[in-house]
C-alpha atoms as a PDB file:
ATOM      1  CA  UNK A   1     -18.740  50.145 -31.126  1.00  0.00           C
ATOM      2  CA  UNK A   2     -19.410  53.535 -29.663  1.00  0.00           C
ATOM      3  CA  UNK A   3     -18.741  56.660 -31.339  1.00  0.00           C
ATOM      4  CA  UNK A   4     -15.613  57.971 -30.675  1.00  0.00           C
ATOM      5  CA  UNK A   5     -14.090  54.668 -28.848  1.00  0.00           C
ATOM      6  CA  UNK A   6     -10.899  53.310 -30.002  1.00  0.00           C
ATOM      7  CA  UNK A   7     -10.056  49.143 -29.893  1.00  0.00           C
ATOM      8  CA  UNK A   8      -7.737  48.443 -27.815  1.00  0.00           C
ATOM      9  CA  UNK A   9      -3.933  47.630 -29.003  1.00  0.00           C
ATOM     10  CA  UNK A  10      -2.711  44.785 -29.948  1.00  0.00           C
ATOM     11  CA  UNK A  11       0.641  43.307 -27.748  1.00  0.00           C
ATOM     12  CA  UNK A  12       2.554  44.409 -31.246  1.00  0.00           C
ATOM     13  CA  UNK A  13       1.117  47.700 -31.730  1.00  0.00           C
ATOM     14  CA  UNK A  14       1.865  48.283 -27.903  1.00  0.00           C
ATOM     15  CA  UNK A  15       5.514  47.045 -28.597  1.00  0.00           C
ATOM     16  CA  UNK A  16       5.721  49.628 -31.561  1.00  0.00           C
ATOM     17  CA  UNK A  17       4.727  52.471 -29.710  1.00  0.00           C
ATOM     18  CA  UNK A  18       7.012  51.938 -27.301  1.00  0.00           C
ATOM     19  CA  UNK A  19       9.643  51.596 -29.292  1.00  0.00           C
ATOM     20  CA  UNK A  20       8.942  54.842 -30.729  1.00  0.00           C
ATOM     21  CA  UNK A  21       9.047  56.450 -27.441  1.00  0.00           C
ATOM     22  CA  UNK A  22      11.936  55.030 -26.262  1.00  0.00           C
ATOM     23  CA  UNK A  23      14.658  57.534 -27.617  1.00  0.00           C
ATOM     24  CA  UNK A  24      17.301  56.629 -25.823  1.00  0.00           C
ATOM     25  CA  UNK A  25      19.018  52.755 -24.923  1.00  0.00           C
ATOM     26  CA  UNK A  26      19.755  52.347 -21.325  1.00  0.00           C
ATOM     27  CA  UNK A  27      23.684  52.629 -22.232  1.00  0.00           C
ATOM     28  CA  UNK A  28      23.044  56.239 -23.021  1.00  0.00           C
ATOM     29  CA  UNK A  29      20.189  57.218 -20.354  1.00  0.00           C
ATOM     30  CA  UNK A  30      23.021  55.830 -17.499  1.00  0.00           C
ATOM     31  CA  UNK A  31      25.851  58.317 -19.765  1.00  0.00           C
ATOM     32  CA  UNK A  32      23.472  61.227 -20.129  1.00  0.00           C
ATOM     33  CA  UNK A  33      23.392  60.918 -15.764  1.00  0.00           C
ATOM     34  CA  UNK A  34      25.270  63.951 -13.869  1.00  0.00           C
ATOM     35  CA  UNK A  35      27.164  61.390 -11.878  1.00  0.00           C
ATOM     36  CA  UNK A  36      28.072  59.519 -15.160  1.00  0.00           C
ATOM     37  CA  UNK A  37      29.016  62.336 -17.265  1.00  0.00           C
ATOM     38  CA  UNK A  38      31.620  63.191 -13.921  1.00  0.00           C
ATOM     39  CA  UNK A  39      33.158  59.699 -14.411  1.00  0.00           C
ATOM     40  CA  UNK A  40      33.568  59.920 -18.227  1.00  0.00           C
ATOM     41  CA  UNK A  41      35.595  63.072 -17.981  1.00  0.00           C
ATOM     42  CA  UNK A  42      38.015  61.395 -16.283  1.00  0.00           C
ATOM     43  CA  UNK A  43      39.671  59.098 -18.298  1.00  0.00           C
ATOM     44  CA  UNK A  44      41.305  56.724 -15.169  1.00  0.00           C
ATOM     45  CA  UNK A  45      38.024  56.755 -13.374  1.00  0.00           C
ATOM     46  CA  UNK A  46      36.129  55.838 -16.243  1.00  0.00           C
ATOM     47  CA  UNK A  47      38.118  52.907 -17.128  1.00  0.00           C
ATOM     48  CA  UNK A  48      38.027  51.743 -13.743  1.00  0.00           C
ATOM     49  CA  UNK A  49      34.152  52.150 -13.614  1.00  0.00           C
ATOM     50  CA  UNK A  50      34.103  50.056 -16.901  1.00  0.00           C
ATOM     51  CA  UNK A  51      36.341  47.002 -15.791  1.00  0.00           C
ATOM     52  CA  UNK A  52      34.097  47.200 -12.208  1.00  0.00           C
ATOM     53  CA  UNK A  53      30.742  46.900 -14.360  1.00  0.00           C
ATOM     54  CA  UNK A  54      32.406  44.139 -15.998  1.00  0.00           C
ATOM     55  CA  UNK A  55      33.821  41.867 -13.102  1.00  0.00           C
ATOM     56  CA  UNK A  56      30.373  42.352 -11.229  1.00  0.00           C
ATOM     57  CA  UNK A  57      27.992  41.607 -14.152  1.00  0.00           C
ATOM     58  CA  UNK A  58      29.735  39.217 -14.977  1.00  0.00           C
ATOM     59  CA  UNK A  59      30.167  37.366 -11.468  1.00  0.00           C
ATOM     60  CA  UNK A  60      26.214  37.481 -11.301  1.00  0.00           C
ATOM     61  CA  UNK A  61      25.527  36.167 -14.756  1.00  0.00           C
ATOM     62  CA  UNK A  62      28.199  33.288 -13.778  1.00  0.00           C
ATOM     63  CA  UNK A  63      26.187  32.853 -10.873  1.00  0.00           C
ATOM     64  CA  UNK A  64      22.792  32.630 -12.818  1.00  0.00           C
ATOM     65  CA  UNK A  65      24.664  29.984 -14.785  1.00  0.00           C
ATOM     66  CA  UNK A  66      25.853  27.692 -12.209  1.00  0.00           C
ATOM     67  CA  UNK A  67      22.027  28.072 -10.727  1.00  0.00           C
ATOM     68  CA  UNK A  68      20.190  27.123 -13.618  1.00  0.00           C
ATOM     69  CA  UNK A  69      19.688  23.526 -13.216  1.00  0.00           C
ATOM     70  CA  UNK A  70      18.857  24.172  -9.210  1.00  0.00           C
ATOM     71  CA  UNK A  71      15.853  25.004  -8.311  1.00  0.00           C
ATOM     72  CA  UNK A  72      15.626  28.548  -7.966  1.00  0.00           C
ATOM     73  CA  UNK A  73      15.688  31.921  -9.767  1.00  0.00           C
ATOM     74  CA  UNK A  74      19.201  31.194 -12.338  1.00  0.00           C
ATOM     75  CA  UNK A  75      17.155  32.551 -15.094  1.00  0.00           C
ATOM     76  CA  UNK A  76      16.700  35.538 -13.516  1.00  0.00           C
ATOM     77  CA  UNK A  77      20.288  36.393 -11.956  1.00  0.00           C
ATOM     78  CA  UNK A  78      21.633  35.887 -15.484  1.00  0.00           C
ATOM     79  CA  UNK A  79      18.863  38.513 -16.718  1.00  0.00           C
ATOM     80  CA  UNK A  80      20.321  40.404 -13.705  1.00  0.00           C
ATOM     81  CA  UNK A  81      23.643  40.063 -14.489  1.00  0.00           C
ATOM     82  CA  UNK A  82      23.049  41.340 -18.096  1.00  0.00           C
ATOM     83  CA  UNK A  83      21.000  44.129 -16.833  1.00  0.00           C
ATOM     84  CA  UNK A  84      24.112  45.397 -15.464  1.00  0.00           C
ATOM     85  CA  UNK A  85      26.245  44.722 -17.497  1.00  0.00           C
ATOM     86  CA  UNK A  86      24.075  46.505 -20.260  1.00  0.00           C
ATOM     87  CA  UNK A  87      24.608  49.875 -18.207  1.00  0.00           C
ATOM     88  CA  UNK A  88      27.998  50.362 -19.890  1.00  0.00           C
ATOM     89  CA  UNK A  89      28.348  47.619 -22.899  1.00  0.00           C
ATOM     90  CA  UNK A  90      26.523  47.645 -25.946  1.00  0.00           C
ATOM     91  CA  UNK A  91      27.084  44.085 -26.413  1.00  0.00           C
ATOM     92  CA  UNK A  92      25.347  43.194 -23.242  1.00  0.00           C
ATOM     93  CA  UNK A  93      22.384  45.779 -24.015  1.00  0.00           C
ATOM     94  CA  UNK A  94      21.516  43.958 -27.386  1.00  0.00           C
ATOM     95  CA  UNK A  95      21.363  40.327 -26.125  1.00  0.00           C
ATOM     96  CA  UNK A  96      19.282  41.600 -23.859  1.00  0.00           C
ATOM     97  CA  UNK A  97      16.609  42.739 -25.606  1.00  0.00           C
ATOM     98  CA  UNK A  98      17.499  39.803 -27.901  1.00  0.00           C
ATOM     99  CA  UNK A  99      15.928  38.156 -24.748  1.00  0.00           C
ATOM    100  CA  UNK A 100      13.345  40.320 -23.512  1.00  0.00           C
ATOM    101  CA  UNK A 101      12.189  39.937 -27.376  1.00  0.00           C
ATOM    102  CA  UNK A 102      11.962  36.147 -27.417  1.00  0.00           C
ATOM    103  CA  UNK A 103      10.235  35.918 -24.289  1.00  0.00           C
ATOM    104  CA  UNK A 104       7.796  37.973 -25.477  1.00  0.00           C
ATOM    105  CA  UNK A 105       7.027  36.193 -28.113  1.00  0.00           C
ATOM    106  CA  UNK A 106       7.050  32.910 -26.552  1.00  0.00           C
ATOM    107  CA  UNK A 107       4.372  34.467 -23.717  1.00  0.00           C
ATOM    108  CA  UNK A 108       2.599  36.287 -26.403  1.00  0.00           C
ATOM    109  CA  UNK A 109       2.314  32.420 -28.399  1.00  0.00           C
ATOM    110  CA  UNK A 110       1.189  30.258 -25.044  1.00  0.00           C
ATOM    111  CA  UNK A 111      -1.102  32.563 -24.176  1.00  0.00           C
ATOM    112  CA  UNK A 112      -2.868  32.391 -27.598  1.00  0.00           C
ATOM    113  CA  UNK A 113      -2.846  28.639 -27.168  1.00  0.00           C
ATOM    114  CA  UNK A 114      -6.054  26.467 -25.932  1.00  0.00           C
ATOM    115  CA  UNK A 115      -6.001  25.905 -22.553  1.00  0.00           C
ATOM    116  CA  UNK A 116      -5.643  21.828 -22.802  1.00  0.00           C
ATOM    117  CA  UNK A 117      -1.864  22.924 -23.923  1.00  0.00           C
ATOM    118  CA  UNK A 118      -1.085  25.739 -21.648  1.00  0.00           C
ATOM    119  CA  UNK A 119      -1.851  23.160 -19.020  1.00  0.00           C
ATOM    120  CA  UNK A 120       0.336  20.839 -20.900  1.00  0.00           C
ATOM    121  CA  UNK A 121       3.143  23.178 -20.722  1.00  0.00           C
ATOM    122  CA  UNK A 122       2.333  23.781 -17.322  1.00  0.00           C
ATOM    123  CA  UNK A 123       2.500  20.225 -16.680  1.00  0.00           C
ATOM    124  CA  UNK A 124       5.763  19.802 -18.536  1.00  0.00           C
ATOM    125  CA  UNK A 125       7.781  22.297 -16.879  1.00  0.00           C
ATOM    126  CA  UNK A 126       6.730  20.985 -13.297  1.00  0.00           C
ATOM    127  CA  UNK A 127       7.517  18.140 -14.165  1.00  0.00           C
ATOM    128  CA  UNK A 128      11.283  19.349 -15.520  1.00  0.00           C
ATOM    129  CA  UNK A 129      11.389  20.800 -12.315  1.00  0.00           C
ATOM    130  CA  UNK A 130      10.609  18.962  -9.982  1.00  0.00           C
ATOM    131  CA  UNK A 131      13.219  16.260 -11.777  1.00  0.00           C
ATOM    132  CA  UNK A 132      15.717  18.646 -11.294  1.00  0.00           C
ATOM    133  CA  UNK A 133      15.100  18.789  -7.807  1.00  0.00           C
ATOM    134  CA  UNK A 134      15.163  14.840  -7.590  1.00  0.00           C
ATOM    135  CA  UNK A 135      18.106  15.049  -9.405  1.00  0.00           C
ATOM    136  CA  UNK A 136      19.874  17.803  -6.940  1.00  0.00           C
ATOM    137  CA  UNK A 137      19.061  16.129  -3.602  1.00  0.00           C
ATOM    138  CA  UNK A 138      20.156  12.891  -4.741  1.00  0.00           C
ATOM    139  CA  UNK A 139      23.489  14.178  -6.204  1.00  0.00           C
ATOM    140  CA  UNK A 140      23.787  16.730  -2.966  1.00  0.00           C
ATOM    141  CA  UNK A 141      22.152  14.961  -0.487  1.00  0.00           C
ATOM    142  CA  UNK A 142      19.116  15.916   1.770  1.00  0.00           C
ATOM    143  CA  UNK A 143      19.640  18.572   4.318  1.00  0.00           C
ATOM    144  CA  UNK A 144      19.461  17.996   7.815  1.00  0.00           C
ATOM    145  CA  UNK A 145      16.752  20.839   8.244  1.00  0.00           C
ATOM    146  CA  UNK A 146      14.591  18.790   5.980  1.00  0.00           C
ATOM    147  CA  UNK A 147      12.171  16.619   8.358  1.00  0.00           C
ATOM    148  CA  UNK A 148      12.078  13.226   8.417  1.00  0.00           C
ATOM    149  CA  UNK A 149       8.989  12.652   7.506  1.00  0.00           C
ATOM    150  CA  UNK A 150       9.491  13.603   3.892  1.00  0.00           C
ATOM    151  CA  UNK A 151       9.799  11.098   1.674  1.00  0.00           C
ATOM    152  CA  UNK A 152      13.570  11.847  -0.110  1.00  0.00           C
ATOM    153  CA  UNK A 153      16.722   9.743   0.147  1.00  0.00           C
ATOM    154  CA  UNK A 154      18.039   9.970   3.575  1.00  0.00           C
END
């Protein structure tokens, strides 16, 4: 290696540092806000903020939970929905990075795998969902904007 040349990081020692860095949670970067700080001093307001954060994170995660099995992006409105509501609770904040954690981990392990069983997982989770398609269209029914050429239950 060349004089004066550093290896790179590894996904861990990239987590570590920015850990380190990261001084505050997003809880208290959204209090430290002007706007924020305005709302805290007054007590009603605040409250109200609060119980708004709540009911709206809260819709969206129950959204992202009713979604899941469609095809579509549940995972991800629940991950939205906790997002919010991790502005204001510290519950919220830590099953969140709970989360963001074990994904990491899980993206960090398939991508050390051979490629035979990345393509296996690959495989496996098309084939999940495109079952839970199946599954949807014959429980829902086809749509009419679907043409007829496609070979579904009609």
């Amino acid at each position: 290696m060349a004089a004066g040349r550093q290896q790179p990081e590894t996904p861990g020692e990239r987590r570590a540092r920015y850990d380190d860095d990261e001084v505050h949670s997003l809880r208290e970067r959204i209090a430290e806000a002007r706007w924020r700080r305005g709302l805290a001093a007054r007590r009603g307001l605040n409250h109200g903020y609060r119980v708004g954060v709540g009911i709206v994170g809260s819709l969206v995660v129950a959204m992202g939970l009713l979604t899941i099995p469609l095809p579509g992006p549940g995972w991800l409105t629940v991950l939205a929905g906790l997002f919010i509501l991790a502005t204001e609770f510290t519950w919220a904040e830590r099953t969140l990075e709970f989360t963001k954690r074990h994904v990491t981990r899980w993206t960090e392990w398939v991508g050390a795998q051979r490629v035979w069983v990345r393509l296996l997982i690959g495989l496996a989770t098309a084939a999940f969902v495109y079952g839970i398609l199946v599954v949807s269209l014959h429980l829902m029914g086809v749509p009419d904007w679907v043409p007829g050429w496609v070979p579904l239950w009609r």
